[in-house]
C-alpha atoms as a PDB file:
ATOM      1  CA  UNK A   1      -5.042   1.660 -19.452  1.00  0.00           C
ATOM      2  CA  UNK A   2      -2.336  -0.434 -17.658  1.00  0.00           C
ATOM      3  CA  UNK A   3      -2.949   1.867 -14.634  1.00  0.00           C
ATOM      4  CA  UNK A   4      -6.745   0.359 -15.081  1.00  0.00           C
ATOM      5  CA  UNK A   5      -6.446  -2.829 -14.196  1.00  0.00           C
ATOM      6  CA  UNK A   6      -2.833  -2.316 -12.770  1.00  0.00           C
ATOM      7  CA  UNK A   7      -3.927   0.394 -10.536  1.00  0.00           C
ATOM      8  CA  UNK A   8      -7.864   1.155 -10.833  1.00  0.00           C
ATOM      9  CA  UNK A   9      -8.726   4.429  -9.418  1.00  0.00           C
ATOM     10  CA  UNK A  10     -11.424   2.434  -8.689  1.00  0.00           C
ATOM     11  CA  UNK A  11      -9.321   0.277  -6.660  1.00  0.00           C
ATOM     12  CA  UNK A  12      -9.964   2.586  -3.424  1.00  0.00           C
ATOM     13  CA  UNK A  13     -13.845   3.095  -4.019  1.00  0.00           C
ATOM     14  CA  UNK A  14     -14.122  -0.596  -4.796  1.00  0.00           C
ATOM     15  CA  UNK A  15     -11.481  -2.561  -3.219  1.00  0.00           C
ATOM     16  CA  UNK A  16     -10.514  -3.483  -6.954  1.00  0.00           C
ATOM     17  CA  UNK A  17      -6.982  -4.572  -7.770  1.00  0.00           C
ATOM     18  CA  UNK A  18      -4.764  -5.810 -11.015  1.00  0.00           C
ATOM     19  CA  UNK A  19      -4.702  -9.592 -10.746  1.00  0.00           C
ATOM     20  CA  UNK A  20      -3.825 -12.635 -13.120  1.00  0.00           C
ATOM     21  CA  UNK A  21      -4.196 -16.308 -11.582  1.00  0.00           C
ATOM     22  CA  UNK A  22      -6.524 -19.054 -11.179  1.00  0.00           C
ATOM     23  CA  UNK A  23      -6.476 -18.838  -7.914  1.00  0.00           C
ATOM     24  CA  UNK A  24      -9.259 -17.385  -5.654  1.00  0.00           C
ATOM     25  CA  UNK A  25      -9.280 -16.136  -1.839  1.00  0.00           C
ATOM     26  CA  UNK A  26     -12.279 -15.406   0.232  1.00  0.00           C
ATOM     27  CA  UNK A  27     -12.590 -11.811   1.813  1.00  0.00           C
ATOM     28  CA  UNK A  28     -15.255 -10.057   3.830  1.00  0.00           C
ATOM     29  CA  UNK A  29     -17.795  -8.218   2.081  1.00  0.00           C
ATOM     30  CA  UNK A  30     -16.914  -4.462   2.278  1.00  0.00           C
ATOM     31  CA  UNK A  31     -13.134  -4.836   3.579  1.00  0.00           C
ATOM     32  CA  UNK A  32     -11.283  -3.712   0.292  1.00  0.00           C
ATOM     33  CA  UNK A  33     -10.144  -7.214  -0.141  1.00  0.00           C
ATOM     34  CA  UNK A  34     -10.228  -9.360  -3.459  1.00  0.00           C
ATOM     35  CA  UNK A  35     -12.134 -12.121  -2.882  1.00  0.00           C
ATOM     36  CA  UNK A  36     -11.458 -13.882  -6.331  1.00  0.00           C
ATOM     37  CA  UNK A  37      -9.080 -12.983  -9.232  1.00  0.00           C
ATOM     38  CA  UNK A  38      -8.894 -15.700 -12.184  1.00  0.00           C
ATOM     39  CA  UNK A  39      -6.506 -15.426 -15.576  1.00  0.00           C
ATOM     40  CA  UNK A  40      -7.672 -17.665 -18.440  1.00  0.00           C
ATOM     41  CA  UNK A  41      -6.725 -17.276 -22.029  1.00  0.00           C
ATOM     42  CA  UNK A  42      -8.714 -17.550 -24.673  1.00  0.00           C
ATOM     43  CA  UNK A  43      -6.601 -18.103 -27.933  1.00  0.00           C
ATOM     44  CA  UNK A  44      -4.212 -14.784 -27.689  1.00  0.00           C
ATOM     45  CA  UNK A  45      -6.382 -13.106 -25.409  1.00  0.00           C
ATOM     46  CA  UNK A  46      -5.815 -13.114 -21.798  1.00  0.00           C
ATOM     47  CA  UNK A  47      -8.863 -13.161 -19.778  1.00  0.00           C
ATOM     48  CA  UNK A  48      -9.331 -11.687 -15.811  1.00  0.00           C
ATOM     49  CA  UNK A  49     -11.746 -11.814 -13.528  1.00  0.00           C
ATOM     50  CA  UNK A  50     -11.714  -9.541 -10.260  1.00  0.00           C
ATOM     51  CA  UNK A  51     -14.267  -9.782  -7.720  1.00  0.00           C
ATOM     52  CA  UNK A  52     -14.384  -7.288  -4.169  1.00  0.00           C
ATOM     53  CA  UNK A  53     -16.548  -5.796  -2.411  1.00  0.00           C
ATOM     54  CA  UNK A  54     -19.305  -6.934  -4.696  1.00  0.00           C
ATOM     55  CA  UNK A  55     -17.860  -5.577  -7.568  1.00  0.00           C
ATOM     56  CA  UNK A  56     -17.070  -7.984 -10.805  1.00  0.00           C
ATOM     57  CA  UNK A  57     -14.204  -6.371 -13.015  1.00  0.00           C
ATOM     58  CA  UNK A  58     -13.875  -8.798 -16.354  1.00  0.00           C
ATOM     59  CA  UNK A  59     -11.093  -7.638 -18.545  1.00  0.00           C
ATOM     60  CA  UNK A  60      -9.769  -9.048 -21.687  1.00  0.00           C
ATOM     61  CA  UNK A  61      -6.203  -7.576 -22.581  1.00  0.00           C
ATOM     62  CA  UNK A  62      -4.576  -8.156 -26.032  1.00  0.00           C
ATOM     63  CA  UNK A  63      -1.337  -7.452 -27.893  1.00  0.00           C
ATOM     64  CA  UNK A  64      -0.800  -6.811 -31.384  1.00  0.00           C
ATOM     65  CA  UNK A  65       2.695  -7.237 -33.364  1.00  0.00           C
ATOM     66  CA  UNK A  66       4.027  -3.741 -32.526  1.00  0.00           C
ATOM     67  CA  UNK A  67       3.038  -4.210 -28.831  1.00  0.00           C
ATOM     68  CA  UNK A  68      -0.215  -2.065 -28.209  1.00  0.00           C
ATOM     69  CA  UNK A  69      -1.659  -3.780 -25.363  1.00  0.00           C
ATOM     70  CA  UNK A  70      -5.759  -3.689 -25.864  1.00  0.00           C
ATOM     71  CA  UNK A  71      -7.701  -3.593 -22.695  1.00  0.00           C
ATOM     72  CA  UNK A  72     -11.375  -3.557 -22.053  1.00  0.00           C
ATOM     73  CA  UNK A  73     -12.379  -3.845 -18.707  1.00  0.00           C
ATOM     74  CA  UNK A  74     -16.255  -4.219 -18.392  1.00  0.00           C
ATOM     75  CA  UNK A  75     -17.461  -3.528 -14.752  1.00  0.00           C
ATOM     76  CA  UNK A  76     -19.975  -5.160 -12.397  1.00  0.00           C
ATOM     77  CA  UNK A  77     -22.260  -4.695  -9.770  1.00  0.00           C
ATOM     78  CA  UNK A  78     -22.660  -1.899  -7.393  1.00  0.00           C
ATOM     79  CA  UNK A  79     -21.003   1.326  -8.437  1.00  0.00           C
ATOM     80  CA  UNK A  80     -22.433   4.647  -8.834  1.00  0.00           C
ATOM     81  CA  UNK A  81     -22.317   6.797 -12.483  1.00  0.00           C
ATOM     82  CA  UNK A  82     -20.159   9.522 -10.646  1.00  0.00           C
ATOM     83  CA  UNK A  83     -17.151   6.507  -9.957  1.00  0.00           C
ATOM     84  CA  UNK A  84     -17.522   5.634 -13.049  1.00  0.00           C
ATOM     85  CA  UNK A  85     -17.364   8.747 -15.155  1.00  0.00           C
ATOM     86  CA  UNK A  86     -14.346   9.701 -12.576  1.00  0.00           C
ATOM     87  CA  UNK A  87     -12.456   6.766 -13.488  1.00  0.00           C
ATOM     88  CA  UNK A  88     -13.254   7.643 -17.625  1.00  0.00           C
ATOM     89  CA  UNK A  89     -11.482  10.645 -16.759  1.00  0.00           C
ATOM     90  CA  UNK A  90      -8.586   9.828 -15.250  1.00  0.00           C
ATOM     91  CA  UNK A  91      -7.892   6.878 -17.991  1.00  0.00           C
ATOM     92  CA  UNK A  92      -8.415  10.194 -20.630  1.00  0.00           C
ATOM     93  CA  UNK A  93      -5.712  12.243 -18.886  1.00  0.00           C
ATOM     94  CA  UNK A  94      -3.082   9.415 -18.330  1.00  0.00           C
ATOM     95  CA  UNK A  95      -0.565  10.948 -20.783  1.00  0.00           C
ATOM     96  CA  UNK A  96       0.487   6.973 -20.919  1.00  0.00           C
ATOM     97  CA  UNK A  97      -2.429   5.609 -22.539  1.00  0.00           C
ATOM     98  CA  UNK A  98      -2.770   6.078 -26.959  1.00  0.00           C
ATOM     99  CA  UNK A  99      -6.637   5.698 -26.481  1.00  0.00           C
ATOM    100  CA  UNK A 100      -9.386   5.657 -24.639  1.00  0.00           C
ATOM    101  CA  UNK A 101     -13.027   4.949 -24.546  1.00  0.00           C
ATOM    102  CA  UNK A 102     -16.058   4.857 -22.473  1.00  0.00           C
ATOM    103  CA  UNK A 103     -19.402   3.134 -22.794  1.00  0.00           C
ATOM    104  CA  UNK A 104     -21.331   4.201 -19.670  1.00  0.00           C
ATOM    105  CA  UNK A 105     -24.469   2.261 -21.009  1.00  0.00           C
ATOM    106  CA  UNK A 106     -22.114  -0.837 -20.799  1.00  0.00           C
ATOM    107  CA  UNK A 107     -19.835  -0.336 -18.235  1.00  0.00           C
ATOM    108  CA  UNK A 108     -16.858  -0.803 -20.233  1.00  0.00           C
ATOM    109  CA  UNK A 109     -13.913   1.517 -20.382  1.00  0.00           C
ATOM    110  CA  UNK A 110     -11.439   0.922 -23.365  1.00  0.00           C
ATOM    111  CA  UNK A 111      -8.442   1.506 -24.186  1.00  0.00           C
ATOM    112  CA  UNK A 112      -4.634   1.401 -25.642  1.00  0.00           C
ATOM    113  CA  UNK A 113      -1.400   1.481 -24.337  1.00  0.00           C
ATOM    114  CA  UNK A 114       2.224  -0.071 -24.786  1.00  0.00           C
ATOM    115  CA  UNK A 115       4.167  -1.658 -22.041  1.00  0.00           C
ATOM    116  CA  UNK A 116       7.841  -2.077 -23.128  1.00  0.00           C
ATOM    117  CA  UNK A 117       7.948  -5.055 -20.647  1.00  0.00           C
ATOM    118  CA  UNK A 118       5.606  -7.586 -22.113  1.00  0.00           C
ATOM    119  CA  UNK A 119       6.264  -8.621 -25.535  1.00  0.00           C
ATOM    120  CA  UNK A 120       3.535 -11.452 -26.222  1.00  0.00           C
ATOM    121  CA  UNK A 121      -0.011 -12.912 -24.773  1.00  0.00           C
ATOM    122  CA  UNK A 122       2.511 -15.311 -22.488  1.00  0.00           C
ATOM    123  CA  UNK A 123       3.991 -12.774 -20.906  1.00  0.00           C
ATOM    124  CA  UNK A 124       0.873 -10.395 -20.698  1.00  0.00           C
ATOM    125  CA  UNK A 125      -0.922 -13.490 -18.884  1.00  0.00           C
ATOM    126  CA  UNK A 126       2.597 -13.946 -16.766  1.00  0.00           C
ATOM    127  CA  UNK A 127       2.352 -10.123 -15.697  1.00  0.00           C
ATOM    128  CA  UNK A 128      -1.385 -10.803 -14.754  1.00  0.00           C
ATOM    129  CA  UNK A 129      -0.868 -14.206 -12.588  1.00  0.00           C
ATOM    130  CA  UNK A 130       1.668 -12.388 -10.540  1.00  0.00           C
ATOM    131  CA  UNK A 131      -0.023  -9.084 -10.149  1.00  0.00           C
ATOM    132  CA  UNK A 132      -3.573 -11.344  -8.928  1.00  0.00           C
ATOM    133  CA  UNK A 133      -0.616 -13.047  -6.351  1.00  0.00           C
ATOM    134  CA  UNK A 134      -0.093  -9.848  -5.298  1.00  0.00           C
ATOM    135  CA  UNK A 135      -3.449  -8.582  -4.361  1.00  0.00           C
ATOM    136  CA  UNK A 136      -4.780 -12.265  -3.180  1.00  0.00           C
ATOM    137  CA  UNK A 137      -2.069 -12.061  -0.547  1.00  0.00           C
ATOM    138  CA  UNK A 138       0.058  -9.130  -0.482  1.00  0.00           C
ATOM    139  CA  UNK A 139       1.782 -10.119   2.870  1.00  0.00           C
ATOM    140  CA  UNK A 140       2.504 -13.589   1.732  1.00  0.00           C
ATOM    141  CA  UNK A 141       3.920 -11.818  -1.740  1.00  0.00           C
ATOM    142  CA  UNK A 142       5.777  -9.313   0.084  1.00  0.00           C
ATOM    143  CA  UNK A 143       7.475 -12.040   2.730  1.00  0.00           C
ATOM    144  CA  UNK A 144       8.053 -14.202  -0.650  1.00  0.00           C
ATOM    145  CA  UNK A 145       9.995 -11.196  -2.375  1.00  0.00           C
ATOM    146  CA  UNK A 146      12.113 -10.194   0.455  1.00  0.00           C
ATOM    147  CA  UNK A 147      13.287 -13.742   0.558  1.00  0.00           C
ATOM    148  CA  UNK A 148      14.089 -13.864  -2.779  1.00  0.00           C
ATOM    149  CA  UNK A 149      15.891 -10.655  -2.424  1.00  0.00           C
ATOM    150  CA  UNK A 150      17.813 -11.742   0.473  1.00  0.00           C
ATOM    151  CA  UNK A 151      18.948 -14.543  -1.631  1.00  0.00           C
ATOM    152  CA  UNK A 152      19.927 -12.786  -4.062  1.00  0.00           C
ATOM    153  CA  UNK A 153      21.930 -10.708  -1.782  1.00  0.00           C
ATOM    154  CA  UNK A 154      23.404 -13.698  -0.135  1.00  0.00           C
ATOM    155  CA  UNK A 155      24.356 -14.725  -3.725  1.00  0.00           C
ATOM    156  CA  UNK A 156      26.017 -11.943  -4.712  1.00  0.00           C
ATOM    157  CA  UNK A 157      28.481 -12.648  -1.502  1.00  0.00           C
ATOM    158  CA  UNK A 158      29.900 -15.388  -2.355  1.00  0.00           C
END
């Protein structure tokens, strides 16, 4: 489920990206960009909201005390049954996920998964501020990480 919002299949058909921060950037309709991506948290749930190409992904993503990550991700807006059934599909194959479900009627696709990286709601909703960074402006992120890299580097020199 991780590759869900983390890497949508649905991310080509609908512009659709992982994201996590209250920040929001305005795109063109129709040009694969995200034009809003929001984390909130809600008690130990983290909360996102991903909007391109007039498609609204809400997801809430949870973690219990052995580190299954819960993720429903309820879709929005104009998608055709065949996209959605795909992406069912593909979440049922990923050898990586323990579960998954999917409620055409609603829109939702469910599921279960454990990331050996995050080990709480912080650093779930840490994971998802960086990752909606990312895809809000992936050349500023990029230019940001290679100069943190190059730091690093230049570090390590001295």
């Amino acid at each position: 489920m991780k590759k869900l919002f983390m890497a949508l299949s649905l991310t080509a058909a609908f512009g659709l990206m992982a994201c996590g921060d209250d920040s929001s950037s305005s795109a063109k309709s129709g040009d694969g960009k995200v034009e809003k991506c929001e984390v909130t948290r809600d008690g130990d749930n983290v909360l996102v909201k991903l909007v391109a190409d007039g498609i609204t992904m809400n997801t809430t993503l949870s973690i219990d005390a052995e580190g299954v990550i819960t993720e429903v991700a309820k879709l929005e807006g104009d998608f055709s049954q065949a996209d959605f059934d795909k992406e069912c599909a593909e979440q049922k194959a990923d050898q990586g996920n323990l579960s998954v479900e999917c409620d055409a009627s609603n829109n939702t696709i469910s599921g279960t998964y454990k990331d050996e990286t995050v080990a709480n709601a912080d650093e779930l909703e840490a994971q998802n501020k960086i990752m909606c960074d990312m895809v809000l402006d992936p050349e500023g992120f990029a230019k940001e990480l290679e100069e943190s890299l190059d730091q690093l580097e230049d570090a390590e020199e001295e």
